[in-house]
PDB file of N, CA and C in Angstrom:
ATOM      1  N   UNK A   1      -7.344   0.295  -4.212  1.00  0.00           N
ATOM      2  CA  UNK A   1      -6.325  -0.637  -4.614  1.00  0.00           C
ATOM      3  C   UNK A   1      -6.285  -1.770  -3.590  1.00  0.00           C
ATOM      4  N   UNK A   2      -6.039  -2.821  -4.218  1.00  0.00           N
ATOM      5  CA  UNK A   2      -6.057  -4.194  -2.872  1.00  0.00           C
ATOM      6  C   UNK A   2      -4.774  -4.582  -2.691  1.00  0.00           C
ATOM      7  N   UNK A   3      -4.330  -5.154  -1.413  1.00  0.00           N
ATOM      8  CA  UNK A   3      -2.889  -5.498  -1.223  1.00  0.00           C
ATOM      9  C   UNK A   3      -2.081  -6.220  -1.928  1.00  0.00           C
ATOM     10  N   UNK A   4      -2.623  -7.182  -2.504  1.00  0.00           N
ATOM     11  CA  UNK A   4      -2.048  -7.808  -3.707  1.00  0.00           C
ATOM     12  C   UNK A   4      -1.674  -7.111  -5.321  1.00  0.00           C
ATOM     13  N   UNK A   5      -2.158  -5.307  -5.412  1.00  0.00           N
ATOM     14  CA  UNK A   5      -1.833  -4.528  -6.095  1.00  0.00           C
ATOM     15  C   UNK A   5      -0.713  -3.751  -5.445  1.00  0.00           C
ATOM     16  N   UNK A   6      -0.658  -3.727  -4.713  1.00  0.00           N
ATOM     17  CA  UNK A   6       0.720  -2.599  -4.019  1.00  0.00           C
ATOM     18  C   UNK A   6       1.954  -2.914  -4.842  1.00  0.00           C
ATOM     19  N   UNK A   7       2.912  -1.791  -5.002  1.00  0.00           N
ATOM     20  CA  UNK A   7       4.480  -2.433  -5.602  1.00  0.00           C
ATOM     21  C   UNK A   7       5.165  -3.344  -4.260  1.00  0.00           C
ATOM     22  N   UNK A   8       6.120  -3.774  -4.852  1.00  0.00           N
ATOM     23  CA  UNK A   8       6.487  -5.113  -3.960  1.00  0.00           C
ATOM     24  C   UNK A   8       7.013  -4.293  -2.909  1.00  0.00           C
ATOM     25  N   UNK A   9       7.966  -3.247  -2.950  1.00  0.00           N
ATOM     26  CA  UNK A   9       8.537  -2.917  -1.804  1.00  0.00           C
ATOM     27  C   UNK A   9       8.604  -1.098  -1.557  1.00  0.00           C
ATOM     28  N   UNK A  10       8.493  -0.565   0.113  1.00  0.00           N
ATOM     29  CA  UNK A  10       8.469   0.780  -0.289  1.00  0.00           C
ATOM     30  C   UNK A  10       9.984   1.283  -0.308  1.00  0.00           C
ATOM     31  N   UNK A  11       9.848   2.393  -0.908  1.00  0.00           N
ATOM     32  CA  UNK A  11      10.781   2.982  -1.631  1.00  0.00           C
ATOM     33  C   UNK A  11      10.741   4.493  -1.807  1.00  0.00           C
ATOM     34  N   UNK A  12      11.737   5.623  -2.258  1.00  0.00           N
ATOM     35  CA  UNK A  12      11.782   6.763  -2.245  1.00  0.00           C
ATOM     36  C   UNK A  12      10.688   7.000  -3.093  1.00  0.00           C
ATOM     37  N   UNK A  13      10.055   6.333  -4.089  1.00  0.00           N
ATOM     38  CA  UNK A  13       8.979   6.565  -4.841  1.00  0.00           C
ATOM     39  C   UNK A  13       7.697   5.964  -4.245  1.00  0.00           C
ATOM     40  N   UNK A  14       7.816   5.357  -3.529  1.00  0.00           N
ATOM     41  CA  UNK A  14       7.169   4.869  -2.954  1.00  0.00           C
ATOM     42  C   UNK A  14       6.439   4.758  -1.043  1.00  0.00           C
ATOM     43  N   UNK A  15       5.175   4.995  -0.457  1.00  0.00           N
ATOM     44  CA  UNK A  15       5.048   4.726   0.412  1.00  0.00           C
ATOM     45  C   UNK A  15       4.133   3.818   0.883  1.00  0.00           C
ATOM     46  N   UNK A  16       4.105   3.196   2.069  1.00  0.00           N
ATOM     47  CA  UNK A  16       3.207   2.595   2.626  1.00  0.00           C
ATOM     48  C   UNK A  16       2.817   3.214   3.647  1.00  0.00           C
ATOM     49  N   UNK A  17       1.966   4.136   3.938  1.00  0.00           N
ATOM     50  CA  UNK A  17       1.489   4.711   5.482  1.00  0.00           C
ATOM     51  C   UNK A  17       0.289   4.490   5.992  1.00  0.00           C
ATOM     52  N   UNK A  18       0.907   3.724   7.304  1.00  0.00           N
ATOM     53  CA  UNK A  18      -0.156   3.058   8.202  1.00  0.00           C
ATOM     54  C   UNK A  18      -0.568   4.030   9.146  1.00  0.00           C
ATOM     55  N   UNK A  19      -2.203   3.747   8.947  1.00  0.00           N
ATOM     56  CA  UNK A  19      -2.206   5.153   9.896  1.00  0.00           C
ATOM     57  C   UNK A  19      -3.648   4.894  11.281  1.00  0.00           C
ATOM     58  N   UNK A  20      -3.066   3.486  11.404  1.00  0.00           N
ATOM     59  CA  UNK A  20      -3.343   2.976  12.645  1.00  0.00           C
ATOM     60  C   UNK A  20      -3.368   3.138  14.219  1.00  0.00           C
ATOM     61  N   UNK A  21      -3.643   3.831  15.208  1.00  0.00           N
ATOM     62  CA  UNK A  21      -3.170   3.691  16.088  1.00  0.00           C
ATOM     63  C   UNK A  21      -2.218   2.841  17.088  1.00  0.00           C
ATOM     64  N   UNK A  22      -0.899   3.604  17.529  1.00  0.00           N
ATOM     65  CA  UNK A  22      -0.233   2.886  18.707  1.00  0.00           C
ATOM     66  C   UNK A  22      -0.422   1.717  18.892  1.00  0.00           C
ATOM     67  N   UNK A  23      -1.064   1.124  19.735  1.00  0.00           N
ATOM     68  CA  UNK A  23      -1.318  -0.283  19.762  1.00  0.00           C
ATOM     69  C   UNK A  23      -1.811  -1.208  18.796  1.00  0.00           C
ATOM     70  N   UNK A  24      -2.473  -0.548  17.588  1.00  0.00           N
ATOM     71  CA  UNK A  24      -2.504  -1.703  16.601  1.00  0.00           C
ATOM     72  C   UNK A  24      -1.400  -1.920  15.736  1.00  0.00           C
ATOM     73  N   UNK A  25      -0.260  -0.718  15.900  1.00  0.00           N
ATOM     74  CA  UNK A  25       0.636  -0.649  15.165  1.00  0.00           C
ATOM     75  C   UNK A  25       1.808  -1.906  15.851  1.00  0.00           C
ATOM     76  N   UNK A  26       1.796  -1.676  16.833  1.00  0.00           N
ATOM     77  CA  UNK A  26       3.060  -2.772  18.148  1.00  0.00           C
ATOM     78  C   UNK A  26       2.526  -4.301  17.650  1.00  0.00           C
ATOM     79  N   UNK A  27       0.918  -4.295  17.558  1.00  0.00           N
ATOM     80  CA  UNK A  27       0.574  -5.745  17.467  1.00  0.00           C
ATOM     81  C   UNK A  27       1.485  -6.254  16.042  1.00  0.00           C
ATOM     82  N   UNK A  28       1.045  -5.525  15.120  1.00  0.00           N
ATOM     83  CA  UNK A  28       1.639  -6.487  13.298  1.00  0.00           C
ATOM     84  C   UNK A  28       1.419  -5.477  12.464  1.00  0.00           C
ATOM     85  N   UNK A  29       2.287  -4.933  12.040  1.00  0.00           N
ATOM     86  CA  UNK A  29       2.829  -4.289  10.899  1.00  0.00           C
ATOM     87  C   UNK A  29       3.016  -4.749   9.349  1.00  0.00           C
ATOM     88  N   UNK A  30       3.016  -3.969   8.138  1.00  0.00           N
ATOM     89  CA  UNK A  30       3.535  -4.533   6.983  1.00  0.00           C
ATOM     90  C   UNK A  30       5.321  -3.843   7.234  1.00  0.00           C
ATOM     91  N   UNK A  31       6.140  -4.952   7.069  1.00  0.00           N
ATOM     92  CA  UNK A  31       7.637  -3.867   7.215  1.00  0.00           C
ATOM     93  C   UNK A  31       8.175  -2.965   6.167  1.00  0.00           C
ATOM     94  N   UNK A  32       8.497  -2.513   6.654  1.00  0.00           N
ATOM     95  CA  UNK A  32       8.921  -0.881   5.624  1.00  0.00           C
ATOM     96  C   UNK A  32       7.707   0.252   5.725  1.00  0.00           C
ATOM     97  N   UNK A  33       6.661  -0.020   6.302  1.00  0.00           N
ATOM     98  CA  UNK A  33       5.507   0.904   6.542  1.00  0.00           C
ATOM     99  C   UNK A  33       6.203   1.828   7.475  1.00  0.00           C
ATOM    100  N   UNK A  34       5.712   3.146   7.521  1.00  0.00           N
ATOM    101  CA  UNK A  34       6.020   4.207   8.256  1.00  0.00           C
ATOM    102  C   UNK A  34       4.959   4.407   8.864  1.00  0.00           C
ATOM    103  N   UNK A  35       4.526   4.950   9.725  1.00  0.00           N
ATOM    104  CA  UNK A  35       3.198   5.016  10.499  1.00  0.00           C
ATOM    105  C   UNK A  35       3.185   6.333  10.949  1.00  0.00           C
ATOM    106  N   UNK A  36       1.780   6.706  10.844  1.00  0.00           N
ATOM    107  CA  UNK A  36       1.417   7.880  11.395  1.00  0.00           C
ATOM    108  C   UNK A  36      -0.044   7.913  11.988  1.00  0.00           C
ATOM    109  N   UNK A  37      -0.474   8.141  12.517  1.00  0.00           N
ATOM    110  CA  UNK A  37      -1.712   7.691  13.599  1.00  0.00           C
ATOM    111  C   UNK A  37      -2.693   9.254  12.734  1.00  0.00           C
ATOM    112  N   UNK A  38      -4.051   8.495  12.473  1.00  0.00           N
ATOM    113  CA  UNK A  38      -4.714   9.117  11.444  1.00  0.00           C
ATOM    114  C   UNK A  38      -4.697  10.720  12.316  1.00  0.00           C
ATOM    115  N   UNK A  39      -5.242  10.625  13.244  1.00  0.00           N
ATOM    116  CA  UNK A  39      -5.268  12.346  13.863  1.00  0.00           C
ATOM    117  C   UNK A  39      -3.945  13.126  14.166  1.00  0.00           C
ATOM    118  N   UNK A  40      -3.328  12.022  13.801  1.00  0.00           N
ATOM    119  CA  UNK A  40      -1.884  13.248  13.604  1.00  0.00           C
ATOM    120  C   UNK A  40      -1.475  13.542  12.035  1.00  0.00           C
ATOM    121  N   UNK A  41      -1.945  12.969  11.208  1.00  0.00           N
ATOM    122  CA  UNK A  41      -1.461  13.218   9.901  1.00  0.00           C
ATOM    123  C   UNK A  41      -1.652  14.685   9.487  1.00  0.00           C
ATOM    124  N   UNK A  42      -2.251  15.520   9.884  1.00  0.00           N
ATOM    125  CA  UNK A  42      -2.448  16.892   9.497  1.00  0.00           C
ATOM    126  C   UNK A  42      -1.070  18.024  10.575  1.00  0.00           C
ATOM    127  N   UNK A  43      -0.487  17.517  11.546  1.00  0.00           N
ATOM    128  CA  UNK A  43       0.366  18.673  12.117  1.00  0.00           C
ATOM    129  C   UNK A  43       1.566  17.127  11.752  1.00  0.00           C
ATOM    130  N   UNK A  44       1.779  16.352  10.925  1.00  0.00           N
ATOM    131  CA  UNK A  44       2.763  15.730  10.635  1.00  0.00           C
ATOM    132  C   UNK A  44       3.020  15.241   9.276  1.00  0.00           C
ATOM    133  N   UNK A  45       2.132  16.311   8.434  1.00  0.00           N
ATOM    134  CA  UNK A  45       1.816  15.099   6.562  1.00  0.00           C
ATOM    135  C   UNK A  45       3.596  15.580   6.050  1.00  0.00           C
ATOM    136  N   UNK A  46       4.254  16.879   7.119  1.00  0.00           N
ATOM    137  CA  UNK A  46       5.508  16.852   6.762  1.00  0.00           C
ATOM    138  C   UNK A  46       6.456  15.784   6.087  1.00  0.00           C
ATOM    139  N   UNK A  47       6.495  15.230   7.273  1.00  0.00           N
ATOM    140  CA  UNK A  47       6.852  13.816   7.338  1.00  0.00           C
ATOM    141  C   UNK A  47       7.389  12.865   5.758  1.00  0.00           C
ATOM    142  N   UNK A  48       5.738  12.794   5.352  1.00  0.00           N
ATOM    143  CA  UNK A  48       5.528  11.587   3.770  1.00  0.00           C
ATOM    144  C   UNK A  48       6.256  13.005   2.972  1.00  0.00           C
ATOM    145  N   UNK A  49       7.135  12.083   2.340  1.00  0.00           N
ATOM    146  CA  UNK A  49       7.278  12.117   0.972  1.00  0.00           C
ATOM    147  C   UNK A  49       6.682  12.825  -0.176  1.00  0.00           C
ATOM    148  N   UNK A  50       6.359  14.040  -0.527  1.00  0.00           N
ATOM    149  CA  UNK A  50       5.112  14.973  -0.978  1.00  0.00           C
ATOM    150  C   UNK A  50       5.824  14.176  -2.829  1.00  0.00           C
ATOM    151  N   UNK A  51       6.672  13.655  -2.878  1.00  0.00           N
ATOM    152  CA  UNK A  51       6.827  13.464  -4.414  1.00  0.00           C
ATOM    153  C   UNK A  51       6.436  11.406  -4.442  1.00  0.00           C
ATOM    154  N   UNK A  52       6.594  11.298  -3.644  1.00  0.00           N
ATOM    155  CA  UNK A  52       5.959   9.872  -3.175  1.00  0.00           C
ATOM    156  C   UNK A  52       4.601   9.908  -3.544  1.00  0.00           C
ATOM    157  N   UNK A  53       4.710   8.092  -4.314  1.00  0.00           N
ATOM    158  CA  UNK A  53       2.882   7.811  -4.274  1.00  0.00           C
ATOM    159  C   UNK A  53       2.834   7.286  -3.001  1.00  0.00           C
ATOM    160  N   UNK A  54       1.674   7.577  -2.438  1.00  0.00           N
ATOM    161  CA  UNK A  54       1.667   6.997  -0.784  1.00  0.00           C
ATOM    162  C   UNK A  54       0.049   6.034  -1.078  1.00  0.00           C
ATOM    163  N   UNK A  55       0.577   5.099  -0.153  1.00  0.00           N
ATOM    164  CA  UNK A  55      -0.803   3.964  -0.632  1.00  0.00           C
ATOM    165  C   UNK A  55      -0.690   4.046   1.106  1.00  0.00           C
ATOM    166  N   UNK A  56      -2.182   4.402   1.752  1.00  0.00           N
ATOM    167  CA  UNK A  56      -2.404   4.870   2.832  1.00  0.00           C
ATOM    168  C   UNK A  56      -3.489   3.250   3.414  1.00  0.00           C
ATOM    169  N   UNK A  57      -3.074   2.809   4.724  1.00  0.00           N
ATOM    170  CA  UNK A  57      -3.655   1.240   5.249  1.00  0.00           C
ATOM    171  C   UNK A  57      -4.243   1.508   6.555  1.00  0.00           C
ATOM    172  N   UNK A  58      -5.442   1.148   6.821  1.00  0.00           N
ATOM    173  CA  UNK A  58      -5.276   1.383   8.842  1.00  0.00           C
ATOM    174  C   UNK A  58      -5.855  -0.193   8.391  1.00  0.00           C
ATOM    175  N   UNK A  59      -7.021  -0.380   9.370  1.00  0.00           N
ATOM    176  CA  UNK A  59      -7.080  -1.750   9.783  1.00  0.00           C
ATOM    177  C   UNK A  59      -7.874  -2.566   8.499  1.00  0.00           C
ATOM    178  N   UNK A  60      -9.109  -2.036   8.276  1.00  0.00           N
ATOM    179  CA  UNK A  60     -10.074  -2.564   7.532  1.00  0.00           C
ATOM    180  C   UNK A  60     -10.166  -1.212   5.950  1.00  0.00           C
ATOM    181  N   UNK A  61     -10.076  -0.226   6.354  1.00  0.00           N
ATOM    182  CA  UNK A  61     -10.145   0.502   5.228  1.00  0.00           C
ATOM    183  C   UNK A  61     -10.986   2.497   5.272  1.00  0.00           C
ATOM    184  N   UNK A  62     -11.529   2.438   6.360  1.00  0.00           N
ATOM    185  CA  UNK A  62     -12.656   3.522   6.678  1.00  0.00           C
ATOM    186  C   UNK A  62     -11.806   4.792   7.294  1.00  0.00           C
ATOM    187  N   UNK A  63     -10.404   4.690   7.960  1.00  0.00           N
ATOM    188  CA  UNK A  63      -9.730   5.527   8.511  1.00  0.00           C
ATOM    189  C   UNK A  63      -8.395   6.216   7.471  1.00  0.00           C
ATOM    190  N   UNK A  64      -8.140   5.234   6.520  1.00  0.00           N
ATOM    191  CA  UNK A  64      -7.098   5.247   5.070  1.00  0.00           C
ATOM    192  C   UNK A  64      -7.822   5.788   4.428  1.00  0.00           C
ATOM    193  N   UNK A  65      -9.177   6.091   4.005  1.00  0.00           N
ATOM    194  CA  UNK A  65     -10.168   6.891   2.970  1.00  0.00           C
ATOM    195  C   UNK A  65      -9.834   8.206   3.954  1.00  0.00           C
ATOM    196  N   UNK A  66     -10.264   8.420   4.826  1.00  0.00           N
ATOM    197  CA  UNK A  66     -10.061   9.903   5.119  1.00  0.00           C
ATOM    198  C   UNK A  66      -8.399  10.295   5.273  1.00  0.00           C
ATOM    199  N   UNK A  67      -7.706   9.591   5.146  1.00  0.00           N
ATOM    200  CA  UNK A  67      -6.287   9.950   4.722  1.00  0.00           C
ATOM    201  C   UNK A  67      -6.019  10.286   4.129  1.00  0.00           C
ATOM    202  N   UNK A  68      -6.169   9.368   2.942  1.00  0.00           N
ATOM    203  CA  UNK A  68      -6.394  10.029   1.432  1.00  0.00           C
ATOM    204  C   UNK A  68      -7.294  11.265   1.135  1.00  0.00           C
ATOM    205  N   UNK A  69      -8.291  10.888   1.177  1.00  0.00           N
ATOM    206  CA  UNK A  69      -8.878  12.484   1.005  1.00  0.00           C
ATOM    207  C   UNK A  69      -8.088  13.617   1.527  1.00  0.00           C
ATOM    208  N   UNK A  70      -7.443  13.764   2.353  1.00  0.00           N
ATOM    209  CA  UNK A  70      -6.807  14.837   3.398  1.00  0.00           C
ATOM    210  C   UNK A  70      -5.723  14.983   2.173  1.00  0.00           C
ATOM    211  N   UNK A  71      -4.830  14.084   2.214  1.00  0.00           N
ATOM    212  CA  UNK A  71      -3.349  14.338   1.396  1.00  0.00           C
ATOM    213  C   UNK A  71      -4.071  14.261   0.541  1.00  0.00           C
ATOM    214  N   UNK A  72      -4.164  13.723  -0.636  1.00  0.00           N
ATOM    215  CA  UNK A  72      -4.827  14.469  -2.086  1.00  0.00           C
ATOM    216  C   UNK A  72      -4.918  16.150  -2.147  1.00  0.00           C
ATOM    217  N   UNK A  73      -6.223  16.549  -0.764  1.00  0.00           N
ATOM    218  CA  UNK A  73      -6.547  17.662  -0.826  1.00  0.00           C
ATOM    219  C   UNK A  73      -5.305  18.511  -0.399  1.00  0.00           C
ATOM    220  N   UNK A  74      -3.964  18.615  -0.304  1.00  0.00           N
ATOM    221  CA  UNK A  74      -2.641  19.122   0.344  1.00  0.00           C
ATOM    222  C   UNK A  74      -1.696  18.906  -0.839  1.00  0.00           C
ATOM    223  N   UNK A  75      -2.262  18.034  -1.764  1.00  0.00           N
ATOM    224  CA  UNK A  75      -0.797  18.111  -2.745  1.00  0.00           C
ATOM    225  C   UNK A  75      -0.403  16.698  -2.990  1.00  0.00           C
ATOM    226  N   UNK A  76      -0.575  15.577  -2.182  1.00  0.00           N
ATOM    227  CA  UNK A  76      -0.187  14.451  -2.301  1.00  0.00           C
ATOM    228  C   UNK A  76      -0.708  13.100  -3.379  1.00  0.00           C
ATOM    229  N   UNK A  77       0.036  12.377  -3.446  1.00  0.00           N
ATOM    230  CA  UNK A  77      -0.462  11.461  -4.698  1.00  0.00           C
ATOM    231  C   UNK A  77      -0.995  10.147  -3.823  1.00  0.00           C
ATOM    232  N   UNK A  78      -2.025  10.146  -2.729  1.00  0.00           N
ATOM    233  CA  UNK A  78      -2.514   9.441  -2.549  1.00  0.00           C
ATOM    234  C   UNK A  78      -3.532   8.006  -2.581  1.00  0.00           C
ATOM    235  N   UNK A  79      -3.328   7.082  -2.355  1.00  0.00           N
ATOM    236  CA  UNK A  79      -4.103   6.299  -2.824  1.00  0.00           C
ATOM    237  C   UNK A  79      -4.704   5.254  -1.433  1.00  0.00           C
ATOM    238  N   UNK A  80      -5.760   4.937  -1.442  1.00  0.00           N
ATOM    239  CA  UNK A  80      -6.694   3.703  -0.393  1.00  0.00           C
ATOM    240  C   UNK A  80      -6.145   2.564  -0.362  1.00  0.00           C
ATOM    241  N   UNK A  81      -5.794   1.465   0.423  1.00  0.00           N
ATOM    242  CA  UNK A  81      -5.474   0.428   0.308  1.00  0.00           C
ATOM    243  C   UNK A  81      -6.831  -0.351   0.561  1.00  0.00           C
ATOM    244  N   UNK A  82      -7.833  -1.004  -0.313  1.00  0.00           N
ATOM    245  CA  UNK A  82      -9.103  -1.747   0.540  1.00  0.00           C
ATOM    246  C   UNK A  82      -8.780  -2.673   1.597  1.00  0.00           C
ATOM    247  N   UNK A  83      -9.937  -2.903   2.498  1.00  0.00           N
ATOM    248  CA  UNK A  83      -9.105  -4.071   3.442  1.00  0.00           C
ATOM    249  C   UNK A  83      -8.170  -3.834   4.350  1.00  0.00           C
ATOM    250  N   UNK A  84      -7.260  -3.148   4.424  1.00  0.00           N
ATOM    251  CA  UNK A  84      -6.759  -2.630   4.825  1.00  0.00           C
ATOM    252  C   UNK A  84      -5.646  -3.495   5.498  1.00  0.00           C
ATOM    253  N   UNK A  85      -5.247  -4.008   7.060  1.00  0.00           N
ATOM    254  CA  UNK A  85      -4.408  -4.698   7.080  1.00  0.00           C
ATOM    255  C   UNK A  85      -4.858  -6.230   7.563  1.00  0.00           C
ATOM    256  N   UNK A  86      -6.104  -6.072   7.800  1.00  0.00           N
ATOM    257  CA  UNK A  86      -6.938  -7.325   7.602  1.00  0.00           C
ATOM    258  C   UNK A  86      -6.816  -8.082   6.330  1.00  0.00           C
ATOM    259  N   UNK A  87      -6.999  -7.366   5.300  1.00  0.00           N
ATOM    260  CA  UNK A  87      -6.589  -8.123   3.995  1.00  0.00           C
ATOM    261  C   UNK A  87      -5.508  -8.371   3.812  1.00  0.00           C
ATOM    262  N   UNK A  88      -4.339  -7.400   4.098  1.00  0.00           N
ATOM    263  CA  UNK A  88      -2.762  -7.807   4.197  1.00  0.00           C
ATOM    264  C   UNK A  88      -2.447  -9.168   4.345  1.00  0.00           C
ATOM    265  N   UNK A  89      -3.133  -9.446   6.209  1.00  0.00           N
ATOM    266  CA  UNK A  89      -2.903 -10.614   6.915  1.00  0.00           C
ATOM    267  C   UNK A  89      -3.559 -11.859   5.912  1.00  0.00           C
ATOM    268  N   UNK A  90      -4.608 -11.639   5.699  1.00  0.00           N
ATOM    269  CA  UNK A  90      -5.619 -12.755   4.962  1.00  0.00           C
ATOM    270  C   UNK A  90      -4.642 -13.349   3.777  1.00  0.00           C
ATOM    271  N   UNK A  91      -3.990 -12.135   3.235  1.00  0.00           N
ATOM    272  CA  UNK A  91      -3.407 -12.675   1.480  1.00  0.00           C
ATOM    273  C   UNK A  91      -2.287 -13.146   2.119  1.00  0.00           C
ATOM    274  N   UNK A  92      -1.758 -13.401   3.067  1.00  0.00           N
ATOM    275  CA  UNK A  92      -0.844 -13.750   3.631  1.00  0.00           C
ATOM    276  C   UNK A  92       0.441 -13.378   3.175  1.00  0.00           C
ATOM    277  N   UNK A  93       0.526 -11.805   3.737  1.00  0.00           N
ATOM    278  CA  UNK A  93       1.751 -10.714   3.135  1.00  0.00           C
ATOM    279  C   UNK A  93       2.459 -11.031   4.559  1.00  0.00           C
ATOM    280  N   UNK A  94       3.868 -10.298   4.321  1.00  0.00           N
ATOM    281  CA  UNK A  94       4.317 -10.900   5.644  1.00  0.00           C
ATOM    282  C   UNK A  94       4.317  -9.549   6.607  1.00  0.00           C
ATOM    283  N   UNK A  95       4.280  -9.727   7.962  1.00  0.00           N
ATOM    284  CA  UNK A  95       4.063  -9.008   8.955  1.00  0.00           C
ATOM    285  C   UNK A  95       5.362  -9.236  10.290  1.00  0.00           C
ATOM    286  N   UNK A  96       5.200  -7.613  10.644  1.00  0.00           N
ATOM    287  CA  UNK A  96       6.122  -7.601  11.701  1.00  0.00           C
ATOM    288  C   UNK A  96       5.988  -6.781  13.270  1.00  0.00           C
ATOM    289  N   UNK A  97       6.593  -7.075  14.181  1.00  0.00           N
ATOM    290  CA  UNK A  97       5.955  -6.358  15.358  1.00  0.00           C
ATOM    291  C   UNK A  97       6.805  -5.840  16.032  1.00  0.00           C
ATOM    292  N   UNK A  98       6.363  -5.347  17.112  1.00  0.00           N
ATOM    293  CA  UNK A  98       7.723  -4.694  17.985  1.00  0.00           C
ATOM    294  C   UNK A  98       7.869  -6.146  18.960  1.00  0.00           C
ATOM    295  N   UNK A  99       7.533  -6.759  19.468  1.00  0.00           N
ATOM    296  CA  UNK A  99       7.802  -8.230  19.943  1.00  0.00           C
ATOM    297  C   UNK A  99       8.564  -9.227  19.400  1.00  0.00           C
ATOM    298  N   UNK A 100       8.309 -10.272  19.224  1.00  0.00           N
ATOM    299  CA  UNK A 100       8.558 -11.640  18.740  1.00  0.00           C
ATOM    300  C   UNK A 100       7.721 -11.813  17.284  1.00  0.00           C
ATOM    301  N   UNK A 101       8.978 -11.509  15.852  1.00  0.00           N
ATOM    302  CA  UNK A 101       7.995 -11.351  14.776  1.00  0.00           C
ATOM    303  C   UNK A 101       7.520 -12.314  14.426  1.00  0.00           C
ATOM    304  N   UNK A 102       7.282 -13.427  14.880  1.00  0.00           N
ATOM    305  CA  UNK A 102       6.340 -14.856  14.860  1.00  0.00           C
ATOM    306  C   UNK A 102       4.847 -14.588  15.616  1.00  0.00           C
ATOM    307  N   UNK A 103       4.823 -13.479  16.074  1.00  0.00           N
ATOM    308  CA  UNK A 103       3.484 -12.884  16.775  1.00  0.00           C
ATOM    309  C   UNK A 103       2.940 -12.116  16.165  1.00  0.00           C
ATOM    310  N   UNK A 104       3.320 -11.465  15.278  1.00  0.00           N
ATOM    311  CA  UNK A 104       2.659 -10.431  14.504  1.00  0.00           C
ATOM    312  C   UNK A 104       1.622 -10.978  14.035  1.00  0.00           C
ATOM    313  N   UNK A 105       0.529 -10.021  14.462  1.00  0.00           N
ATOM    314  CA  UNK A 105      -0.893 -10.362  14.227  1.00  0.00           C
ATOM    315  C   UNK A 105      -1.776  -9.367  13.330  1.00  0.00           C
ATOM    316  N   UNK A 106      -3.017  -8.910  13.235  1.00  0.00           N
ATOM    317  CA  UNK A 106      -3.941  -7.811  12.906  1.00  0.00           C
ATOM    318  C   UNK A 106      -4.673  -8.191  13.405  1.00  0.00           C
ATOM    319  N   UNK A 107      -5.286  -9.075  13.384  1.00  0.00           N
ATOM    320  CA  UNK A 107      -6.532 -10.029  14.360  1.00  0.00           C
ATOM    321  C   UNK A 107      -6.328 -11.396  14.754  1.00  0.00           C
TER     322      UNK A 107
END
């Protein structure tokens, strides 16, 4: 699915999980994303929403495929975001940071 397919906002039916590491997460965020850092998603898939569609993002797209695969294989209604938050930034979705949200970056 590409970012310009996502529903507009997340929601109890809805997730966005970024599953980026720490520091790419502080740099620029999509807001309302929940984050979970890909090697923790297995002692934390608690966490998501198991009745939630979860549309899963890291940077470019290669770390959100093995997300998905994981939750799918657990029960979850997972889905890939392509692009990941590189494409986010590109379609020019809006972004947020733990800083000054006029800094929020991905690259």
């Amino acid at each position: 699915m590409s970012v310009t397919e996502l529903p507009a906002e997340s929601s109890e039916a809805v997730v966005l999980l970024d599953v980026r590491e720490d520091d790419e997460w502080a740099l620029g965020r999509a807001p309302g994303a929940q984050h979970i850092p890909l090697v923790d998603i297995p002692a934390r898939a608690d966490e998501i929403d198991i009745d939630a569609e979860v549309y899963v993002v890291c940077r470019q797209g290669g770390r959100s495929i093995l997300a998905v695969e994981y939750l799918n294989n657990i029960g979850y209604d997972a889905y890939n975001v392509s692009g990941g938050m590189v494409a986010w930034q590109q379609a020019g979705l809006p972004l947020t940071s733990d800083g000054d949200p006029g800094s929020a970056k991905i690259y």
